[in-house]
C-alpha atoms as a PDB file:
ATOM      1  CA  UNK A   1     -67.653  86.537 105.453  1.00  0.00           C
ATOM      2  CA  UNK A   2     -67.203  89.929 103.605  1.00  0.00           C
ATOM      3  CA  UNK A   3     -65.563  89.642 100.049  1.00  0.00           C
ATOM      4  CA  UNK A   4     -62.243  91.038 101.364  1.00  0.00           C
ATOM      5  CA  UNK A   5     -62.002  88.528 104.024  1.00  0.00           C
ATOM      6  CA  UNK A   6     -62.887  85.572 101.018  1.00  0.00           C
ATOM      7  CA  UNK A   7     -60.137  87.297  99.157  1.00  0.00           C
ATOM      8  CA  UNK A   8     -57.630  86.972 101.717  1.00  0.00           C
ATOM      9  CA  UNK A   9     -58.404  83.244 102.220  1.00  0.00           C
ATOM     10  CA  UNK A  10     -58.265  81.977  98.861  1.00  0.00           C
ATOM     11  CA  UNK A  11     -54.999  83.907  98.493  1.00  0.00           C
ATOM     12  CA  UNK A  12     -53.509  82.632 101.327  1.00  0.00           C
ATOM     13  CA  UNK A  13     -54.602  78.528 100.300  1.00  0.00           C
ATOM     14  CA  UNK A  14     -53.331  79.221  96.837  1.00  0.00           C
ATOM     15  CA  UNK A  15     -50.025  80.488  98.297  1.00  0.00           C
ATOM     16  CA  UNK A  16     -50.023  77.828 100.576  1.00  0.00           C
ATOM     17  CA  UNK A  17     -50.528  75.067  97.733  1.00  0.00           C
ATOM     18  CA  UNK A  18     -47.907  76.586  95.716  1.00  0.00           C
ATOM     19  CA  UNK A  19     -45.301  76.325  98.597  1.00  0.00           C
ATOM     20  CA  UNK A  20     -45.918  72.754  99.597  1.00  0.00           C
ATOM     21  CA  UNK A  21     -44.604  71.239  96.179  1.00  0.00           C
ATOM     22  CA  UNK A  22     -43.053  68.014  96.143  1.00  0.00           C
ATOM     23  CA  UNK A  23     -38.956  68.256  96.216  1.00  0.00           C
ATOM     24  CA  UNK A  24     -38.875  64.905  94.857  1.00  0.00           C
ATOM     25  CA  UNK A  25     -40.340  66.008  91.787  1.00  0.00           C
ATOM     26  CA  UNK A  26     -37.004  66.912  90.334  1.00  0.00           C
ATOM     27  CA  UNK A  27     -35.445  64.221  90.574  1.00  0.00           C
ATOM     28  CA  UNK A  28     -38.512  61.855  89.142  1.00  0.00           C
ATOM     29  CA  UNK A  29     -37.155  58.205  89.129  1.00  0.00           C
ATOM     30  CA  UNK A  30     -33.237  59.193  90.329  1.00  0.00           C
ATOM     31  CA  UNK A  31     -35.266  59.441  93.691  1.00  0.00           C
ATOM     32  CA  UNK A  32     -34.353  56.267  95.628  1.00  0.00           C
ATOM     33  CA  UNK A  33     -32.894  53.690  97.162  1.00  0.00           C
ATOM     34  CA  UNK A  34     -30.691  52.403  94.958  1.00  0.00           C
ATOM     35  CA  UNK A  35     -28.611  48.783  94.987  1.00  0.00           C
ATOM     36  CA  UNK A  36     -25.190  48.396  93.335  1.00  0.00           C
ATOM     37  CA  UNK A  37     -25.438  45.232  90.835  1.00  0.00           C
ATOM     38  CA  UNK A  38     -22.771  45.304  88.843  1.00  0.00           C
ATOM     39  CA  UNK A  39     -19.777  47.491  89.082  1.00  0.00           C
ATOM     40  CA  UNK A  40     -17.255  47.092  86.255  1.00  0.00           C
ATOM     41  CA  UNK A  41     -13.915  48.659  85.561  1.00  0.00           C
ATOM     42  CA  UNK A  42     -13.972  50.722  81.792  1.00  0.00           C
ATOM     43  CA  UNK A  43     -10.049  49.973  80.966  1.00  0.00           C
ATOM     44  CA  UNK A  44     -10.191  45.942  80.949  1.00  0.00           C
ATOM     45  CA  UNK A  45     -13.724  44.734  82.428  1.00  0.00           C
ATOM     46  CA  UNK A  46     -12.691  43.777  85.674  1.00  0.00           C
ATOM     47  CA  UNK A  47     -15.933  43.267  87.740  1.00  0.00           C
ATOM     48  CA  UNK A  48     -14.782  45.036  90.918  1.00  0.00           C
ATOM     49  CA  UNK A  49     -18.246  44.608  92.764  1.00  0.00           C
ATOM     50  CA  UNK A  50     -22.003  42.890  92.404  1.00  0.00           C
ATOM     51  CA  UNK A  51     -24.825  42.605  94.441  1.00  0.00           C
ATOM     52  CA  UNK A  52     -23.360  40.407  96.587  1.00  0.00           C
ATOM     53  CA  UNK A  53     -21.422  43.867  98.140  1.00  0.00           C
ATOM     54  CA  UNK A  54     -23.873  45.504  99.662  1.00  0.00           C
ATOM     55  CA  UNK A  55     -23.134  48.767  98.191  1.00  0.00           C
ATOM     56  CA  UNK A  56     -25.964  51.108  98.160  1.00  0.00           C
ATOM     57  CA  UNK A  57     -27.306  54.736  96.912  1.00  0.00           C
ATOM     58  CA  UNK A  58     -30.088  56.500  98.342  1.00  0.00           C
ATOM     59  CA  UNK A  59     -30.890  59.765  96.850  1.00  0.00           C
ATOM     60  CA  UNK A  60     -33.238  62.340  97.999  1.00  0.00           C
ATOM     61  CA  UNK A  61     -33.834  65.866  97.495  1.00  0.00           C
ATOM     62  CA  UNK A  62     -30.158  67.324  97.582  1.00  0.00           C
ATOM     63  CA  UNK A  63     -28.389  64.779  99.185  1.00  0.00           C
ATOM     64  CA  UNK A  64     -27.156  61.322  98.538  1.00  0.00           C
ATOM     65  CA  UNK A  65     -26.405  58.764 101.073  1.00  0.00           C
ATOM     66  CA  UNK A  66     -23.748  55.748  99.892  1.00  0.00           C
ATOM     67  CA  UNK A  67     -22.799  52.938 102.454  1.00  0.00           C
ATOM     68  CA  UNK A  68     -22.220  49.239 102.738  1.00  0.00           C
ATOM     69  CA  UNK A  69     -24.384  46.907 104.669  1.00  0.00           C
ATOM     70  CA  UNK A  70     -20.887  45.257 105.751  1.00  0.00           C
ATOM     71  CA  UNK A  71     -20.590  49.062 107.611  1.00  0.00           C
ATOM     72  CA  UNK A  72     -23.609  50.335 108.289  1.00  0.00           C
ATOM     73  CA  UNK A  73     -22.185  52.132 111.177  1.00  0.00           C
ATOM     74  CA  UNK A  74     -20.195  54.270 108.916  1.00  0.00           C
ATOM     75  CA  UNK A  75     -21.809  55.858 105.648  1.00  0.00           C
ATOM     76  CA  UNK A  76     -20.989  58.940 103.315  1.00  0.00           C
ATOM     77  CA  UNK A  77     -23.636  61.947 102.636  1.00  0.00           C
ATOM     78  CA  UNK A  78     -22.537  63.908  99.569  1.00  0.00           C
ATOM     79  CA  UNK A  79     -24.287  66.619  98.436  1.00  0.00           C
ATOM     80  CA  UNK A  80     -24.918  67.003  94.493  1.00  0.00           C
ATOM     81  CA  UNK A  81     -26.052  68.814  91.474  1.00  0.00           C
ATOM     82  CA  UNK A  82     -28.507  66.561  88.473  1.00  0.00           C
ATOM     83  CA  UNK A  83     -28.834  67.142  85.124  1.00  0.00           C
ATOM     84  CA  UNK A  84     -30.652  65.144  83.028  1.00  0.00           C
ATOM     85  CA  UNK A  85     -27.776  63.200  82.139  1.00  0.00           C
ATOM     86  CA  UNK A  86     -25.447  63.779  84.709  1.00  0.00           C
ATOM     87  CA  UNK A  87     -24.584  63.235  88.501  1.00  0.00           C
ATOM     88  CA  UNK A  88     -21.965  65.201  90.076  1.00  0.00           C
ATOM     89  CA  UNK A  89     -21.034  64.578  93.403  1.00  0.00           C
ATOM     90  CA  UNK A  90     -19.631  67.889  95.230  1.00  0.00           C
ATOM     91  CA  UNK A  91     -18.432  67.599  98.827  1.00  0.00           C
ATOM     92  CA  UNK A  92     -18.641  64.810 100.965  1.00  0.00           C
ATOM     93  CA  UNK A  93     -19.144  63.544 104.433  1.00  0.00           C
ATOM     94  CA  UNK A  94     -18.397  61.084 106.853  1.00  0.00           C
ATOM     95  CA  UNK A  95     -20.691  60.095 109.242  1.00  0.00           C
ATOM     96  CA  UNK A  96     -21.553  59.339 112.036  1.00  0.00           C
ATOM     97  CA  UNK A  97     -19.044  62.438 112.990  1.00  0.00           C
ATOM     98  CA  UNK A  98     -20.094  64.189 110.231  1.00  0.00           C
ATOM     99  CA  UNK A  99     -16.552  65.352 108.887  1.00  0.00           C
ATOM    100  CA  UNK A 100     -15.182  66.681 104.969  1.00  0.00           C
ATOM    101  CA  UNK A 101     -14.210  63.921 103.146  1.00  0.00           C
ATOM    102  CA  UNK A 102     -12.029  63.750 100.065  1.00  0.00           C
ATOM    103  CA  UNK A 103     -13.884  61.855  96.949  1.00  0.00           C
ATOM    104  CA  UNK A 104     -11.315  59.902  96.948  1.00  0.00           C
ATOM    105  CA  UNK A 105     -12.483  58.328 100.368  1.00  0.00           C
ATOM    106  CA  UNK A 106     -15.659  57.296  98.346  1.00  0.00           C
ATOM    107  CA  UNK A 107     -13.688  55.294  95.598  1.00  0.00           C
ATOM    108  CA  UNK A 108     -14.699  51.977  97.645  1.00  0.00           C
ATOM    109  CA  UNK A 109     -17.513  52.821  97.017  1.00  0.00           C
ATOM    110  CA  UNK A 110     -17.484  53.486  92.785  1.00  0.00           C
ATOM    111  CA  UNK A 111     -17.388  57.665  93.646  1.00  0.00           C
ATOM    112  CA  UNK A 112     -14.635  58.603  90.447  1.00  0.00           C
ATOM    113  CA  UNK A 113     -11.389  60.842  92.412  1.00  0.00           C
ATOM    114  CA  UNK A 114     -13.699  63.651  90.277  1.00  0.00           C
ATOM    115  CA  UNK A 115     -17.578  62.619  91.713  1.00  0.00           C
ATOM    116  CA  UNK A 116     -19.092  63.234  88.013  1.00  0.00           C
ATOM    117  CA  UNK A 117     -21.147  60.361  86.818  1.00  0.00           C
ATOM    118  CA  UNK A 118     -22.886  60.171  83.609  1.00  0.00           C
ATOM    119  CA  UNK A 119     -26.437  58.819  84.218  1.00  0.00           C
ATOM    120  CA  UNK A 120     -26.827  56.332  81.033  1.00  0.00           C
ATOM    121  CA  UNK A 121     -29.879  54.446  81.829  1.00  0.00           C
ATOM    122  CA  UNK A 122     -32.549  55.926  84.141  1.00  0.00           C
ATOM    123  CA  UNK A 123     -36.158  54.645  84.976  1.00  0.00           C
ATOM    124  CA  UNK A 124     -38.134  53.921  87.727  1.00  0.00           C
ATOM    125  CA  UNK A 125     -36.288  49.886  88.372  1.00  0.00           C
ATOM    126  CA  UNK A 126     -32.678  50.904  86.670  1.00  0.00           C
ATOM    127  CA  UNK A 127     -29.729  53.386  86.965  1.00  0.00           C
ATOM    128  CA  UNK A 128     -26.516  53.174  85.126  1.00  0.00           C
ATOM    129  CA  UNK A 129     -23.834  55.074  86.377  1.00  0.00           C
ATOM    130  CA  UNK A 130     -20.261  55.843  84.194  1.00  0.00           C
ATOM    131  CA  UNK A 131     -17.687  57.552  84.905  1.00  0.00           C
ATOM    132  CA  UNK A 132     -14.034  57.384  83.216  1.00  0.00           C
ATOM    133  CA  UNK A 133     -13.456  54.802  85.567  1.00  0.00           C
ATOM    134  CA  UNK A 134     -15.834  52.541  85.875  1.00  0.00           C
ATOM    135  CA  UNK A 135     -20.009  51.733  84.625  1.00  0.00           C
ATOM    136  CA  UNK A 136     -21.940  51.563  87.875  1.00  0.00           C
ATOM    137  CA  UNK A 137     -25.326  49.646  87.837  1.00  0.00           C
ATOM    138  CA  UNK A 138     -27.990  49.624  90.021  1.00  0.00           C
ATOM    139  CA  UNK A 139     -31.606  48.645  90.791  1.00  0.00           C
ATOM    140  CA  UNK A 140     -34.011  50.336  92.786  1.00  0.00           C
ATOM    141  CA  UNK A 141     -34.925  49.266  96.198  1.00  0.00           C
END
């Protein structure tokens, strides 16, 4: 091989390596499958939901996934924006017929009318939720 064609090759692995980063990355440990264990209402401390519900997250890339294991035939995919302290949900659907949902429609599910979340605790077992609402906790799958 000629130094122009050695060029070329190590240009084109480098770009290749530099392409094929890892879009979980962002996330770090918000990544996940995620189970609700606790779900309890900020005005007077109801607990509205435990493990015992089924209620689960699963977050990946740019989308979150929420259902029930009660309805696993029907589940939500929101899209949403992360901060390091923050988790706002920002349009919704139903599936399996893949239709807009109103947040609202997710409130069975802890999803605030206003899909912001404040992301209190955060590691690679644990996830705290809050919202105005409600503190969501969960443990990783």
């Amino acid at each position: 091989m000629n130094k122009k064609t050695r060029l070329l090759t190590l240009i084109a692995i480098v770009l290749c390596l530099t392409s094929c980063e890892d879009k979980h990355n962002h996330l770090g440990d918000l990544n996940g499958n995620w189970q609700l264990t606790s779900w309890t209402q900020n005005d007077d401390g109801t607990l509205r939901a435990d493990k015992t519900s089924g209620i689960y997250y699963s977050i990946s890339i740019e989308l979150l996934k929420i259902w029930s294991t009660g309805t696993q035939s029907k589940y939500y995919i929101t899209t949403f924006r992360h901060t390091s302290d923050s988790l706002i949900l920002t349009r919704a659907y139903a599936s399996p017929f893949d239709s807009i949902v109103e947040m609202k429609d997710l409130s069975a599910y802890g999803v605030p009318l206003d899909g912001a979340f404040r992301i209190t605790t955060l590691d690679n077992k644990h996830l705290t939720l809050t919202s105005k609402e409600a503190c969501l906790e969960f443990r990783k799958n």
